[in-house]
C-alpha atoms as a PDB file:
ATOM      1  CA  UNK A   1     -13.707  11.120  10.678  1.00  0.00           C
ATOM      2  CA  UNK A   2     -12.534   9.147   7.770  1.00  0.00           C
ATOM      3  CA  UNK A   3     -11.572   6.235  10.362  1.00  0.00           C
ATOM      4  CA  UNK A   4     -14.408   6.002  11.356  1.00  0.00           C
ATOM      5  CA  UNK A   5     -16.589   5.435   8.480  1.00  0.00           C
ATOM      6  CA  UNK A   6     -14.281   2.644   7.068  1.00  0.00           C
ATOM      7  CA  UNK A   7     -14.493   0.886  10.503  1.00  0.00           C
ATOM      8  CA  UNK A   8     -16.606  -2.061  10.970  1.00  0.00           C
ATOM      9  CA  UNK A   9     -17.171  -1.604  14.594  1.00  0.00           C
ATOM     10  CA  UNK A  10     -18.288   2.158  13.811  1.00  0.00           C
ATOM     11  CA  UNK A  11     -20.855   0.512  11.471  1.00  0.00           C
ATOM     12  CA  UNK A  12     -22.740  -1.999  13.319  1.00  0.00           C
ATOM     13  CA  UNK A  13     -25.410  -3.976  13.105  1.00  0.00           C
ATOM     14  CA  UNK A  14     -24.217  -4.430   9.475  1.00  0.00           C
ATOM     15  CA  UNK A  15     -27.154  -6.994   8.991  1.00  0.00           C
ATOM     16  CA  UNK A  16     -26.057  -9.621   7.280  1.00  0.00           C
ATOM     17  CA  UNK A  17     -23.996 -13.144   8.499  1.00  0.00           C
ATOM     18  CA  UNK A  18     -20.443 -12.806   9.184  1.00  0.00           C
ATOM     19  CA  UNK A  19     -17.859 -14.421   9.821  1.00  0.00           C
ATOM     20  CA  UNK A  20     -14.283 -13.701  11.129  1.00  0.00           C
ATOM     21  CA  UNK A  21     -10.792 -15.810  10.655  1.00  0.00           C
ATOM     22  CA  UNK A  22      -8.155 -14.586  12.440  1.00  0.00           C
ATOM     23  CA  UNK A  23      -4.979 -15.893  13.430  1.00  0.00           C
ATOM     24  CA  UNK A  24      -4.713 -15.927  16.969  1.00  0.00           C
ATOM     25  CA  UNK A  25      -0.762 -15.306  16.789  1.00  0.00           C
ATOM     26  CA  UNK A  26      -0.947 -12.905  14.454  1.00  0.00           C
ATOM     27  CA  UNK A  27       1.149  -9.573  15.246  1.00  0.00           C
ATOM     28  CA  UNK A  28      -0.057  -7.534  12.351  1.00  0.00           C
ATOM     29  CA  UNK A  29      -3.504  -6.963  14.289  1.00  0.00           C
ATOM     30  CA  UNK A  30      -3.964  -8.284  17.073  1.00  0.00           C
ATOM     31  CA  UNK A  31      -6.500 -10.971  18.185  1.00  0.00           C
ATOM     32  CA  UNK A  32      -8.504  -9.482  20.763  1.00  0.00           C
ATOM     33  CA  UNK A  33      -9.603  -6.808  17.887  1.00  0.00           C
ATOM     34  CA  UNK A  34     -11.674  -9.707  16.310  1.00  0.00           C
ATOM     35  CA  UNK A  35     -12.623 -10.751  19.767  1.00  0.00           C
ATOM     36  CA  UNK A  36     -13.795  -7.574  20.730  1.00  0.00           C
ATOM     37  CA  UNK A  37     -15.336  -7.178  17.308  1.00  0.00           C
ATOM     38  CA  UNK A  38     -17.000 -10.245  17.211  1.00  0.00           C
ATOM     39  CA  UNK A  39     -18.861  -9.175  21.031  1.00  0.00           C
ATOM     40  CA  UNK A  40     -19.681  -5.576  19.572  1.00  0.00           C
ATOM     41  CA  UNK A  41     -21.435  -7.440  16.693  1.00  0.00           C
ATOM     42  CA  UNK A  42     -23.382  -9.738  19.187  1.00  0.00           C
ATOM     43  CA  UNK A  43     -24.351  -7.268  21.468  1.00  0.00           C
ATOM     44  CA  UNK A  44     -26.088  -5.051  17.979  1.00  0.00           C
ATOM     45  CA  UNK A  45     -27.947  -7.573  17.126  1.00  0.00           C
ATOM     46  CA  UNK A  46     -25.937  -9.298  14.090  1.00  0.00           C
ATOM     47  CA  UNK A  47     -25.009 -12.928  13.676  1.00  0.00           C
ATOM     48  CA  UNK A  48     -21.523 -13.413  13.647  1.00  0.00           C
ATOM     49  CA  UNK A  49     -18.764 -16.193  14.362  1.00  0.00           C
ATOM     50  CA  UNK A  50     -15.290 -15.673  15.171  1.00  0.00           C
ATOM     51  CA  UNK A  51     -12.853 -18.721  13.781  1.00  0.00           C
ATOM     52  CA  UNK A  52      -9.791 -18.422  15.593  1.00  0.00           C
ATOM     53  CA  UNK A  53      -6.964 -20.211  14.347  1.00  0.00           C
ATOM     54  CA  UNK A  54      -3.966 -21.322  16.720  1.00  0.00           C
ATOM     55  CA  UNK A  55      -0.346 -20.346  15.554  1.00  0.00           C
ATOM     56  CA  UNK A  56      -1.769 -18.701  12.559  1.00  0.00           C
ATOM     57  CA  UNK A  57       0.163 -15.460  11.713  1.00  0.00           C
ATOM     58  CA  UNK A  58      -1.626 -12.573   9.159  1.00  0.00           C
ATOM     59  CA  UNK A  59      -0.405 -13.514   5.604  1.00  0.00           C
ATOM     60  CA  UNK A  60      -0.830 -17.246   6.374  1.00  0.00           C
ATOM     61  CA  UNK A  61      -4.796 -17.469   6.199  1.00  0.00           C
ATOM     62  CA  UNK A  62      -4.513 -16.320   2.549  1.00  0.00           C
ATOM     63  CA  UNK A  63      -2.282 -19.346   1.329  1.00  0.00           C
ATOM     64  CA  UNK A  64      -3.945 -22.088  -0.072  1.00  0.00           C
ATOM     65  CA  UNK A  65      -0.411 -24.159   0.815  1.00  0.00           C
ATOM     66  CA  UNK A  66      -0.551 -23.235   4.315  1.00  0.00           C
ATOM     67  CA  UNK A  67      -2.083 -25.350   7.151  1.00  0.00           C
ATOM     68  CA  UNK A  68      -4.603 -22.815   8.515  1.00  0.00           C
ATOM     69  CA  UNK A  69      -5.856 -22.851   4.750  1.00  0.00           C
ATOM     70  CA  UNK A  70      -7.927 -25.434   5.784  1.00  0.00           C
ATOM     71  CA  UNK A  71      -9.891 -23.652   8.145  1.00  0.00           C
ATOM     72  CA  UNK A  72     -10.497 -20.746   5.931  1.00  0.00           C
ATOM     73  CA  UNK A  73     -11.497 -23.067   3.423  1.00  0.00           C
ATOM     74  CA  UNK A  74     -14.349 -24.373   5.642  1.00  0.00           C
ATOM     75  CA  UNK A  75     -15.346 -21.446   6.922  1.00  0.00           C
ATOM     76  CA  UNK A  76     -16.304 -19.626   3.697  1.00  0.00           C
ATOM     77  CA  UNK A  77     -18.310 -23.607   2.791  1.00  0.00           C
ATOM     78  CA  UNK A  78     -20.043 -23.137   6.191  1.00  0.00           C
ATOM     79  CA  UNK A  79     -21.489 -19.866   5.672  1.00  0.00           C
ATOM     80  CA  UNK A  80     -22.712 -20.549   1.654  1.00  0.00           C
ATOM     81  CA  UNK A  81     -24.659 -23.226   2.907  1.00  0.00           C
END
């Protein structure tokens, strides 16, 4: 029960703009749970966008030094805008 009502995909349509950066090799969750997220979301109703980032593992979309950085960075512009 608790699962459930801290997962995202149990609460949809959350109603508001998302969006989603995942690395696409990360091993730490996989992928195709953002994939699959981001289709649940579309299919409720909400707007979201899933940024996948090639080679990007978890920790390395949170490091300003790192090259997927860059994507992040833009992604969090885009949607302020």
């Amino acid at each position: 029960m608790r699962y459930q009502q801290g997962s995202p995909v149990e609460l949809l349509p959350l109603g508001v703009e998302q969006v989603l950066v995942h690395g696409e090799s990360d091993k730490l969750v996989p992928h195709k749970l953002s994939v699959e997220y981001e289709s649940r979301a579309r299919k409720s109703g909400d707007d979201v966008k899933l940024v996948s980032v090639p080679e990007a593992w978890h920790f390395e979309l949170v490091v300003p030094t790192a090259n997927a950085w860059q994507q992040v960075e833009n992604s969090i512009v885009g949607i302020l805008h």
